[in-house]
PDB file of N, CA and C in Angstrom:
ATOM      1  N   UNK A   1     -21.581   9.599 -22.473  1.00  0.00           N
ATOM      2  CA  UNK A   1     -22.595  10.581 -22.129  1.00  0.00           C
ATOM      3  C   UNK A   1     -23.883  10.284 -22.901  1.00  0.00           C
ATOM      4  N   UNK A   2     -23.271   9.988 -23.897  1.00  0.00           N
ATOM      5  CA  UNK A   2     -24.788   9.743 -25.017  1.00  0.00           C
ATOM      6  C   UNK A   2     -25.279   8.771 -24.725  1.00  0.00           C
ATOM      7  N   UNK A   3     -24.425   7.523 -23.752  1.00  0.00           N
ATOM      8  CA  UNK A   3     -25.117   6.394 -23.784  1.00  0.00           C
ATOM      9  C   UNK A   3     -25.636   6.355 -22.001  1.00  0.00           C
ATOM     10  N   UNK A   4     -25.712   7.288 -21.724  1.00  0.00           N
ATOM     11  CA  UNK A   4     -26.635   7.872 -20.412  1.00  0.00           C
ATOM     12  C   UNK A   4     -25.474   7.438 -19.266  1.00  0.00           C
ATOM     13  N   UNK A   5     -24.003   7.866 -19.044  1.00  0.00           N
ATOM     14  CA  UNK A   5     -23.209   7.864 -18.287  1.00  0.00           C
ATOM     15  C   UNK A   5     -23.582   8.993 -17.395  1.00  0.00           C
ATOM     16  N   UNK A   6     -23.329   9.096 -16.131  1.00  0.00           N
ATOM     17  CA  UNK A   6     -23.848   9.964 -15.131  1.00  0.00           C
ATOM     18  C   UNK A   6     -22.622  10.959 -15.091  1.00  0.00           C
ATOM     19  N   UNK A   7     -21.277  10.164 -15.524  1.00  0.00           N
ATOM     20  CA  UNK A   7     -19.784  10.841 -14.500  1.00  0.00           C
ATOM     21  C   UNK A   7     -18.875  10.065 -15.628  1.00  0.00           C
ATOM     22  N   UNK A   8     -17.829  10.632 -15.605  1.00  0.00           N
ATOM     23  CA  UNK A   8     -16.689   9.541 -16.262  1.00  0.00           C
ATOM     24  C   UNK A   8     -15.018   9.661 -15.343  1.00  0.00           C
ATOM     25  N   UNK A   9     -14.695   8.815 -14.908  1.00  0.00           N
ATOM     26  CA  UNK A   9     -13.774   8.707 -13.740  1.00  0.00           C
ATOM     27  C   UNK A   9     -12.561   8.573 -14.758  1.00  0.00           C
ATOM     28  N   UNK A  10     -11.512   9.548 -15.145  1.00  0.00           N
ATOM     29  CA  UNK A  10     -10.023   9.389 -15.990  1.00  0.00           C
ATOM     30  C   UNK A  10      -9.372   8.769 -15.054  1.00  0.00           C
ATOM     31  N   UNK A  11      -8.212   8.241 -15.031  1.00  0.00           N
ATOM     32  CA  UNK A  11      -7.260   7.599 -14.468  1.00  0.00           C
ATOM     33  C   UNK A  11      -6.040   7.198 -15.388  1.00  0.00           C
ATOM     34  N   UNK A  12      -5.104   8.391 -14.871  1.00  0.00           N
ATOM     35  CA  UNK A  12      -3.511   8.483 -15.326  1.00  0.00           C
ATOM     36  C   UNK A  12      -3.471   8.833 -16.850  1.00  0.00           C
ATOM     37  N   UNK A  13      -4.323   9.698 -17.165  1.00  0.00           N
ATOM     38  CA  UNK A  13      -4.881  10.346 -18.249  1.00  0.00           C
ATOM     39  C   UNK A  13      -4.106  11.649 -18.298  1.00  0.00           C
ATOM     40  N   UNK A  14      -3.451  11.857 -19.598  1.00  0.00           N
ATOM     41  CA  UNK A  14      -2.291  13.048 -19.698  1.00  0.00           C
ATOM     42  C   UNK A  14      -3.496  14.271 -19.247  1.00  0.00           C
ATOM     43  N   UNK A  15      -3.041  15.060 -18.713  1.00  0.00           N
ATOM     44  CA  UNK A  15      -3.850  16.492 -17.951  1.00  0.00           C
ATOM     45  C   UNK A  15      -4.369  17.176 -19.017  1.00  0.00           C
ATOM     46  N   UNK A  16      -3.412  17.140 -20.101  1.00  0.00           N
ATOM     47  CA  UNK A  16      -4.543  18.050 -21.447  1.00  0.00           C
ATOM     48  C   UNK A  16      -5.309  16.735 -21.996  1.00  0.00           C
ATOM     49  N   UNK A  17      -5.274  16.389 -22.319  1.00  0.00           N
ATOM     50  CA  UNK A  17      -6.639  15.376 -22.656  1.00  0.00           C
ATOM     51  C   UNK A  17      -7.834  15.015 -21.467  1.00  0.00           C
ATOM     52  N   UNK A  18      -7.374  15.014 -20.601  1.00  0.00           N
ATOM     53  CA  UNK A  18      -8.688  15.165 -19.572  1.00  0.00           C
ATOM     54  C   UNK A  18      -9.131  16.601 -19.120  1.00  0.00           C
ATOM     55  N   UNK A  19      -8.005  17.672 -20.165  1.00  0.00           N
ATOM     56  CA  UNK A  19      -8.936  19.205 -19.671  1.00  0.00           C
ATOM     57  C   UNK A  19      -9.958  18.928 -20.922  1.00  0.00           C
ATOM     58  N   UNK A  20      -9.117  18.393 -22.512  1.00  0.00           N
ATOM     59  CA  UNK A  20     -10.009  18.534 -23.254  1.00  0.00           C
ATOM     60  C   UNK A  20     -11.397  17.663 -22.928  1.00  0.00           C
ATOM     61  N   UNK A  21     -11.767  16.166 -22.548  1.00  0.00           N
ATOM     62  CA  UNK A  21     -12.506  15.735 -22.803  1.00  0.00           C
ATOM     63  C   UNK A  21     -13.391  16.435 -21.599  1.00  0.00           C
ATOM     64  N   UNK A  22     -12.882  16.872 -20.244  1.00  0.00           N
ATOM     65  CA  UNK A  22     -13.849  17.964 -19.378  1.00  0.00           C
ATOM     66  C   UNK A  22     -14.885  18.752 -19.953  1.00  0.00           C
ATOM     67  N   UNK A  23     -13.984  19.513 -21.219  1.00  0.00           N
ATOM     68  CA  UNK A  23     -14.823  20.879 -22.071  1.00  0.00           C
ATOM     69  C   UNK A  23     -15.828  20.023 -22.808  1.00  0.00           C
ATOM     70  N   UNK A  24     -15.490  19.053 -23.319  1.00  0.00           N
ATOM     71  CA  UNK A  24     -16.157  18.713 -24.254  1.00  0.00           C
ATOM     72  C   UNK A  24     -17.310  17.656 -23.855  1.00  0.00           C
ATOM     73  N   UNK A  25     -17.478  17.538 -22.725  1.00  0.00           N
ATOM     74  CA  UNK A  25     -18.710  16.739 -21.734  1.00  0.00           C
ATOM     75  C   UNK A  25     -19.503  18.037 -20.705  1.00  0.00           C
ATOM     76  N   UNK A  26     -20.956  17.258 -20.953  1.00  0.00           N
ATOM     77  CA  UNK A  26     -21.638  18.029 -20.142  1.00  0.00           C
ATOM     78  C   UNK A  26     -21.842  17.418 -18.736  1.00  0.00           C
ATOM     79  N   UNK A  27     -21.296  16.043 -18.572  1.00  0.00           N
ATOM     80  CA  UNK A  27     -21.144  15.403 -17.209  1.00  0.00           C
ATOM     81  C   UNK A  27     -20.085  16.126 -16.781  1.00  0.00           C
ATOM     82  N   UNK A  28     -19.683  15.414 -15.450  1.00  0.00           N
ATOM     83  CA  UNK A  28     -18.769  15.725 -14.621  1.00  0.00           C
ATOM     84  C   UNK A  28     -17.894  14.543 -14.809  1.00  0.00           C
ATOM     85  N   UNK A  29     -16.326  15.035 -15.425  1.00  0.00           N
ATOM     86  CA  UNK A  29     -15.255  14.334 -15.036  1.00  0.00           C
ATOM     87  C   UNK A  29     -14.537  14.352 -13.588  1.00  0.00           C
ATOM     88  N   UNK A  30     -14.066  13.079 -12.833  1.00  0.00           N
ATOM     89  CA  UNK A  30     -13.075  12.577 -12.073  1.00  0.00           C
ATOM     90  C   UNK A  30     -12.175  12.136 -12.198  1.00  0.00           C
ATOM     91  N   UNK A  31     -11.065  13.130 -11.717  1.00  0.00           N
ATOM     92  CA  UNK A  31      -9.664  12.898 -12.098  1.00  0.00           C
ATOM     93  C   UNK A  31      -9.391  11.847 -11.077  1.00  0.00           C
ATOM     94  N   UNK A  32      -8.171  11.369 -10.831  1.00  0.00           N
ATOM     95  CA  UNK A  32      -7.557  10.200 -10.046  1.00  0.00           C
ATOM     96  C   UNK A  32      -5.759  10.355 -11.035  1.00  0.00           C
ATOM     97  N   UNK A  33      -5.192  11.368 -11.067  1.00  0.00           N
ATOM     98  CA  UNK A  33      -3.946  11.403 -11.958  1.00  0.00           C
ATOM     99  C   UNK A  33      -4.042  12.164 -13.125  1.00  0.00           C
ATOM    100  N   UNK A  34      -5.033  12.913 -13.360  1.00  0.00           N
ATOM    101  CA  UNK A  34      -5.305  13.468 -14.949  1.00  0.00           C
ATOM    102  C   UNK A  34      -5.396  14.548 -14.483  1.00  0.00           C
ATOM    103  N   UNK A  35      -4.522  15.467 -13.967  1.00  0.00           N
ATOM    104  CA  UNK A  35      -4.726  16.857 -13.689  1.00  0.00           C
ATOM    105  C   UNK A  35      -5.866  17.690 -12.827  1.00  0.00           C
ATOM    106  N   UNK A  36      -5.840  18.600 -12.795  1.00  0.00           N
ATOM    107  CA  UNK A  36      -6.673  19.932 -11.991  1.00  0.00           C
ATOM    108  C   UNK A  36      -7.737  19.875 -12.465  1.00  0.00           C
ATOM    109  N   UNK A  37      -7.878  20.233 -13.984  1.00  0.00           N
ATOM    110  CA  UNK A  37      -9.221  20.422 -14.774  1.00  0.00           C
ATOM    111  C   UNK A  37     -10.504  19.519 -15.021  1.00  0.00           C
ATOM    112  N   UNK A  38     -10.415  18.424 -13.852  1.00  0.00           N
ATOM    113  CA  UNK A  38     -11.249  17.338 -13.637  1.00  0.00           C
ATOM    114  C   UNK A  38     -12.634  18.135 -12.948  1.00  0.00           C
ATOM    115  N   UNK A  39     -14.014  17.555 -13.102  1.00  0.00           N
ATOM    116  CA  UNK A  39     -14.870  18.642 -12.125  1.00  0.00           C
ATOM    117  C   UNK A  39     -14.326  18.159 -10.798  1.00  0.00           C
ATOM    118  N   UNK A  40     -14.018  17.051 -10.470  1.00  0.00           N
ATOM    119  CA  UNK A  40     -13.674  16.865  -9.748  1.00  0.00           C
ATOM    120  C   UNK A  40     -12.742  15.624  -9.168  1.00  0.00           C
ATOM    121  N   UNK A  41     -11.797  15.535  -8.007  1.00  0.00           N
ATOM    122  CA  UNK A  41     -11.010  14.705  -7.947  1.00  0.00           C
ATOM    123  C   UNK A  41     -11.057  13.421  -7.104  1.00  0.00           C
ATOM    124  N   UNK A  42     -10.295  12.347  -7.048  1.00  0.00           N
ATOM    125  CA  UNK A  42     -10.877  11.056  -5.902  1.00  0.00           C
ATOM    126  C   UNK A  42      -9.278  10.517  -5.903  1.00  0.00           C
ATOM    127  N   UNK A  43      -8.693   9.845  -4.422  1.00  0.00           N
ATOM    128  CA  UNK A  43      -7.860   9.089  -4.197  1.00  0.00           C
ATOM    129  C   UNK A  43      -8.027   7.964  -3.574  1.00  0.00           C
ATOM    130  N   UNK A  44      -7.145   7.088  -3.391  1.00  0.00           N
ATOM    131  CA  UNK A  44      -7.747   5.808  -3.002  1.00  0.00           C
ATOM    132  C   UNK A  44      -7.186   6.466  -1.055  1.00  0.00           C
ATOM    133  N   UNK A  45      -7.770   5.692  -0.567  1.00  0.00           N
ATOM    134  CA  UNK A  45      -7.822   6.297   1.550  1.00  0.00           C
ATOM    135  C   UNK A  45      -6.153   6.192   1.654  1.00  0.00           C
ATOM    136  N   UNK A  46      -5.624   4.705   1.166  1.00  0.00           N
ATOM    137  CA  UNK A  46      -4.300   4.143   1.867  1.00  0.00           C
ATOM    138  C   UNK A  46      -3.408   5.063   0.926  1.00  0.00           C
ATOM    139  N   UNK A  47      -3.480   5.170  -0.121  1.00  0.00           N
ATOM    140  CA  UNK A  47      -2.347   6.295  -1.060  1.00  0.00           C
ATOM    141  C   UNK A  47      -2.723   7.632  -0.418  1.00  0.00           C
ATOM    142  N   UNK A  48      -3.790   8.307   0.221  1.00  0.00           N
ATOM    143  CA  UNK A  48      -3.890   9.346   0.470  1.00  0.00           C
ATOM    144  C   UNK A  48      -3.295   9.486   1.665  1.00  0.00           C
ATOM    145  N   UNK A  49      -3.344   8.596   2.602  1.00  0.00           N
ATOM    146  CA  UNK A  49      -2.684   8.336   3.781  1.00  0.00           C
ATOM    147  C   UNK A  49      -1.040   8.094   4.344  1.00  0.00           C
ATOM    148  N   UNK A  50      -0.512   7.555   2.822  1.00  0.00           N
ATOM    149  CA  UNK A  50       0.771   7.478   2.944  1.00  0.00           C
ATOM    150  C   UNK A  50       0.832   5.953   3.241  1.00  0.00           C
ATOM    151  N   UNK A  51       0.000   4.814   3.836  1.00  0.00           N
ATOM    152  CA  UNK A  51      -0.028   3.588   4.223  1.00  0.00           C
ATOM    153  C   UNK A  51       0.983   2.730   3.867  1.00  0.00           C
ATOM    154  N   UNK A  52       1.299   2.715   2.217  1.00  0.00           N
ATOM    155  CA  UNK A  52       2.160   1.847   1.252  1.00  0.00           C
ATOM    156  C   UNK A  52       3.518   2.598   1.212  1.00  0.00           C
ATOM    157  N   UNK A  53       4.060   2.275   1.541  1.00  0.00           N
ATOM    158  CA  UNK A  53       5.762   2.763   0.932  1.00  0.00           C
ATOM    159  C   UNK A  53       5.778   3.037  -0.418  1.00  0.00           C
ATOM    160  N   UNK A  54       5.668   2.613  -1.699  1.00  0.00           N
ATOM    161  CA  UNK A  54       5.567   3.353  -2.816  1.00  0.00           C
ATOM    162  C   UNK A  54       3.890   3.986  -3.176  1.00  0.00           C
ATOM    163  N   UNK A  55       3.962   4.737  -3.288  1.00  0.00           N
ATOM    164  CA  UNK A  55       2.731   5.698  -3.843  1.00  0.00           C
ATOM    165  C   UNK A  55       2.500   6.222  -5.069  1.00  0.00           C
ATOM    166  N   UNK A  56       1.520   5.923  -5.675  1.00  0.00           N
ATOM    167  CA  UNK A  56       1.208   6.579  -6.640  1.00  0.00           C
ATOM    168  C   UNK A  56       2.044   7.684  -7.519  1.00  0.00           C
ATOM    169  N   UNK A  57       2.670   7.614  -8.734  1.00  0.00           N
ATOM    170  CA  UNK A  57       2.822   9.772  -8.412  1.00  0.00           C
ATOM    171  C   UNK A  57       1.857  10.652  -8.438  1.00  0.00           C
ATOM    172  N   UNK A  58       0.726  10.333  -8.872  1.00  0.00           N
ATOM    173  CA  UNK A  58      -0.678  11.049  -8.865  1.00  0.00           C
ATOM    174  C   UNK A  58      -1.160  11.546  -7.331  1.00  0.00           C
ATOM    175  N   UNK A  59      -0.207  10.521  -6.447  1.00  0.00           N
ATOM    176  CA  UNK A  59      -1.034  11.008  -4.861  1.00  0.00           C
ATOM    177  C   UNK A  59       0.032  11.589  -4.092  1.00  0.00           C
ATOM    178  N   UNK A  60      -0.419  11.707  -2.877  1.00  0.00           N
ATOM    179  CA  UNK A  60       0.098  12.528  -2.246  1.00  0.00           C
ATOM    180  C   UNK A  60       0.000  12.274  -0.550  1.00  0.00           C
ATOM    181  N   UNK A  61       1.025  12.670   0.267  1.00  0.00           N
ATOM    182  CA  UNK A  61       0.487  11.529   1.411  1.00  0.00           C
ATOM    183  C   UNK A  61       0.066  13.018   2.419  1.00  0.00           C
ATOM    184  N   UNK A  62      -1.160  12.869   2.777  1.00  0.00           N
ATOM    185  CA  UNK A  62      -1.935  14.433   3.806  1.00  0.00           C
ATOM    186  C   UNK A  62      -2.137  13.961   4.886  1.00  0.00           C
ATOM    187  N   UNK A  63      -1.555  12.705   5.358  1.00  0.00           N
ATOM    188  CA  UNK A  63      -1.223  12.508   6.581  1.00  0.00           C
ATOM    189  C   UNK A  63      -0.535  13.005   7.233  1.00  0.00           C
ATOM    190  N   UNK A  64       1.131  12.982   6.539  1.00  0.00           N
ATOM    191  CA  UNK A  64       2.026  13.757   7.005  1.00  0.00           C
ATOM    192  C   UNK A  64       2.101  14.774   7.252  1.00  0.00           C
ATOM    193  N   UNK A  65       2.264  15.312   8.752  1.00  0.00           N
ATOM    194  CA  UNK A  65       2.454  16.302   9.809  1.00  0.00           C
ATOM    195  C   UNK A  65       0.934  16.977  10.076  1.00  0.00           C
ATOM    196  N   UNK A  66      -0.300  15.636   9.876  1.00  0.00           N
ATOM    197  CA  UNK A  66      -1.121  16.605  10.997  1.00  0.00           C
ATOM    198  C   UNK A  66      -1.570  14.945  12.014  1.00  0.00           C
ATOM    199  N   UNK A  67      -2.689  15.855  12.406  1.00  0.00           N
ATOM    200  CA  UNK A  67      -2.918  14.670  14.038  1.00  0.00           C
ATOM    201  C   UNK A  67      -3.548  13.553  14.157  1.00  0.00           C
ATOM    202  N   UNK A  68      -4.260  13.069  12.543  1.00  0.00           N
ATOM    203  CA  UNK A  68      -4.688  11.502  12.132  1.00  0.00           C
ATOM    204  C   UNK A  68      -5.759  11.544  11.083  1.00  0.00           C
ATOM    205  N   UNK A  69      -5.915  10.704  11.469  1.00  0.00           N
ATOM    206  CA  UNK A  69      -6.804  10.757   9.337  1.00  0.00           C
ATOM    207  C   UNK A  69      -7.943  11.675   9.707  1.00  0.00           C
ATOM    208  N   UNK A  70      -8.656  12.216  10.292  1.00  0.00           N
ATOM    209  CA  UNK A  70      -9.789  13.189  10.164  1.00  0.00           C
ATOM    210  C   UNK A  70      -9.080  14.259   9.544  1.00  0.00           C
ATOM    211  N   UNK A  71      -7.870  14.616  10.311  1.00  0.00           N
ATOM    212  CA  UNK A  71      -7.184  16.239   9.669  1.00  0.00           C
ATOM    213  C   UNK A  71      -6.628  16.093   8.406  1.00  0.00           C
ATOM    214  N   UNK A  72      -6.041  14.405   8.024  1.00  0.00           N
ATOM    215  CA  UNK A  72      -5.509  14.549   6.691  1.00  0.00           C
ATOM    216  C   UNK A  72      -6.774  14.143   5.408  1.00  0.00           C
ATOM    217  N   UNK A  73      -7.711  14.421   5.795  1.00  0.00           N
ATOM    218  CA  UNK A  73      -8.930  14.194   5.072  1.00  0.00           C
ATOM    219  C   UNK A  73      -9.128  15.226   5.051  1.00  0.00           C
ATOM    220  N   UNK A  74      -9.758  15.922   6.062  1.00  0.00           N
ATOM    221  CA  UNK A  74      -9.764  17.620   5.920  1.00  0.00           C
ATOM    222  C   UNK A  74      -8.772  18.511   5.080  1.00  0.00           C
ATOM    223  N   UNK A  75      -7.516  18.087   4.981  1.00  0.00           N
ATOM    224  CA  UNK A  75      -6.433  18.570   4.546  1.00  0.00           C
ATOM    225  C   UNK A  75      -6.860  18.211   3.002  1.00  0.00           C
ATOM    226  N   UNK A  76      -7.010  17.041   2.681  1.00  0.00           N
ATOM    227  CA  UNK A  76      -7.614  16.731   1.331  1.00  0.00           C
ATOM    228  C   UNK A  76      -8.471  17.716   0.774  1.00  0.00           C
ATOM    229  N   UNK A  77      -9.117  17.607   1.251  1.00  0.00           N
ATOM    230  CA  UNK A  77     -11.281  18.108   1.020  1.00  0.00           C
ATOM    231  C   UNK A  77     -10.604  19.564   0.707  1.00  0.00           C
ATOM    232  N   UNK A  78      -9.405  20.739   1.566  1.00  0.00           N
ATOM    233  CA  UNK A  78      -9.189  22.144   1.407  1.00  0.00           C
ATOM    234  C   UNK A  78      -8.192  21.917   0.122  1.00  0.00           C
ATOM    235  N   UNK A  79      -7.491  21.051   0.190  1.00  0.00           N
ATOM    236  CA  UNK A  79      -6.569  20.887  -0.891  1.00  0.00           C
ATOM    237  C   UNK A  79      -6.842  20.952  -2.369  1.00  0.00           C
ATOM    238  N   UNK A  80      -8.312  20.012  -2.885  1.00  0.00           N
ATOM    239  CA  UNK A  80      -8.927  20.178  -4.226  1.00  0.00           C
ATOM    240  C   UNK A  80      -9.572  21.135  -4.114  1.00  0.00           C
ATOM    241  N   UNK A  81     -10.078  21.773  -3.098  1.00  0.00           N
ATOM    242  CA  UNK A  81     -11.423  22.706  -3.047  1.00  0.00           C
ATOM    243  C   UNK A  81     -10.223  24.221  -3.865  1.00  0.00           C
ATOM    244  N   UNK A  82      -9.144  24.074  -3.188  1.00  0.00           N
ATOM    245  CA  UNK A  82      -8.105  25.499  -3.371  1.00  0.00           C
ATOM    246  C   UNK A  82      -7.945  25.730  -4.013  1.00  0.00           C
ATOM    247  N   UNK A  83      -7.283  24.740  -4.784  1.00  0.00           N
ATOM    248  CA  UNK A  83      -6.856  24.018  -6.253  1.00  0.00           C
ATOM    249  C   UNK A  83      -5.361  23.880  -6.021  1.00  0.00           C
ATOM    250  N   UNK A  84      -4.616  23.461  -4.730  1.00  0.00           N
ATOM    251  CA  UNK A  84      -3.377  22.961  -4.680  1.00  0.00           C
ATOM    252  C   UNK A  84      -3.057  21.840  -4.764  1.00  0.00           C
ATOM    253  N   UNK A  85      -3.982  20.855  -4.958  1.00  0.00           N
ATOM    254  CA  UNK A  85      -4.010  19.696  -5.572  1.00  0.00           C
ATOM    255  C   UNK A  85      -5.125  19.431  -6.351  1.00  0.00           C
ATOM    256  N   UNK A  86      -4.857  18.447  -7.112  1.00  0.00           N
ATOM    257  CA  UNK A  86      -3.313  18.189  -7.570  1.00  0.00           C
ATOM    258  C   UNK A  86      -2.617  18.885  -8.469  1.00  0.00           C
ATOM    259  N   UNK A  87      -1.512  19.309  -7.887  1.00  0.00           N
ATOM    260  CA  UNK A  87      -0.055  19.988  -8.321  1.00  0.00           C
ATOM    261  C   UNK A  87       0.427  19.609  -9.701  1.00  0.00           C
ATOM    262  N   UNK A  88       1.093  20.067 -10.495  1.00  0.00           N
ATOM    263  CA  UNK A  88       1.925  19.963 -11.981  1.00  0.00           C
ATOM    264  C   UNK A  88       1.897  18.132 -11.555  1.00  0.00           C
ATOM    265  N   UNK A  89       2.917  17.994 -10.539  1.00  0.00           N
ATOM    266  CA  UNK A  89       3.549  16.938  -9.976  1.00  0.00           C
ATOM    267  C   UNK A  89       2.577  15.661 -10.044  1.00  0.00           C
ATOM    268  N   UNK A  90       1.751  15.074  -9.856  1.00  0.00           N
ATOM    269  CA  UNK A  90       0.919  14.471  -9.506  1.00  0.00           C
ATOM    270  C   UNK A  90       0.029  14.361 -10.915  1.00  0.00           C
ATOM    271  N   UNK A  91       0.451  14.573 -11.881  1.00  0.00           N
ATOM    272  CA  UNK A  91      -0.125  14.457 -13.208  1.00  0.00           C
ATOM    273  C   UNK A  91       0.394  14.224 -14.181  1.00  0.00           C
ATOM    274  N   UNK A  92      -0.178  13.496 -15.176  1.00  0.00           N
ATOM    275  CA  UNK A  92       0.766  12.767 -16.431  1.00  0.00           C
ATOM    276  C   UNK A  92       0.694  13.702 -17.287  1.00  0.00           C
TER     277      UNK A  92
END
């Protein structure tokens, strides 16, 4: 931050250490596996999609059971906005 970072992107970062370093930045953290308390969250398209047979545990596949990637994107976008993702599950 001090050295003029815009954002800082965690990745597979235990969930209390990326709530703490959240509080303690006036940027905006991005989670990717580091819990809820991120300002905000990012997945990669093909893990969000389900594409790969093993997945992430951080992700989650929002493809499954709607009508193609616009709805499981949409499904995304309501999912962080709610705060049902990401779940306990999906975090170190």
């Amino acid at each position: 931050e001090a050295a003029g970072a815009g954002l800082i992107v965690l990745e597979m970062v235990p969930a209390a250490l990326a709530q703490a370093v959240t509080a303690a930045l006036a940027i905006p953290t991005i989670g990717i596996g580091a819990g809820a308390d991120c300002a905000g969250q990012v997945l990669v398209l093909y893990d969000m999609l389900g594409l790969y047979p093993r997945a992430p545990k951080f992700s989650k596949n929002f493809l499954a059971g709607t009508d193609g990637i616009e709805a499981a994107t949409r499904a995304y976008v309501a999912a962080v906005k709610d705060g049902s993702f990401p779940a306990a599950e999906h975090a170190f």
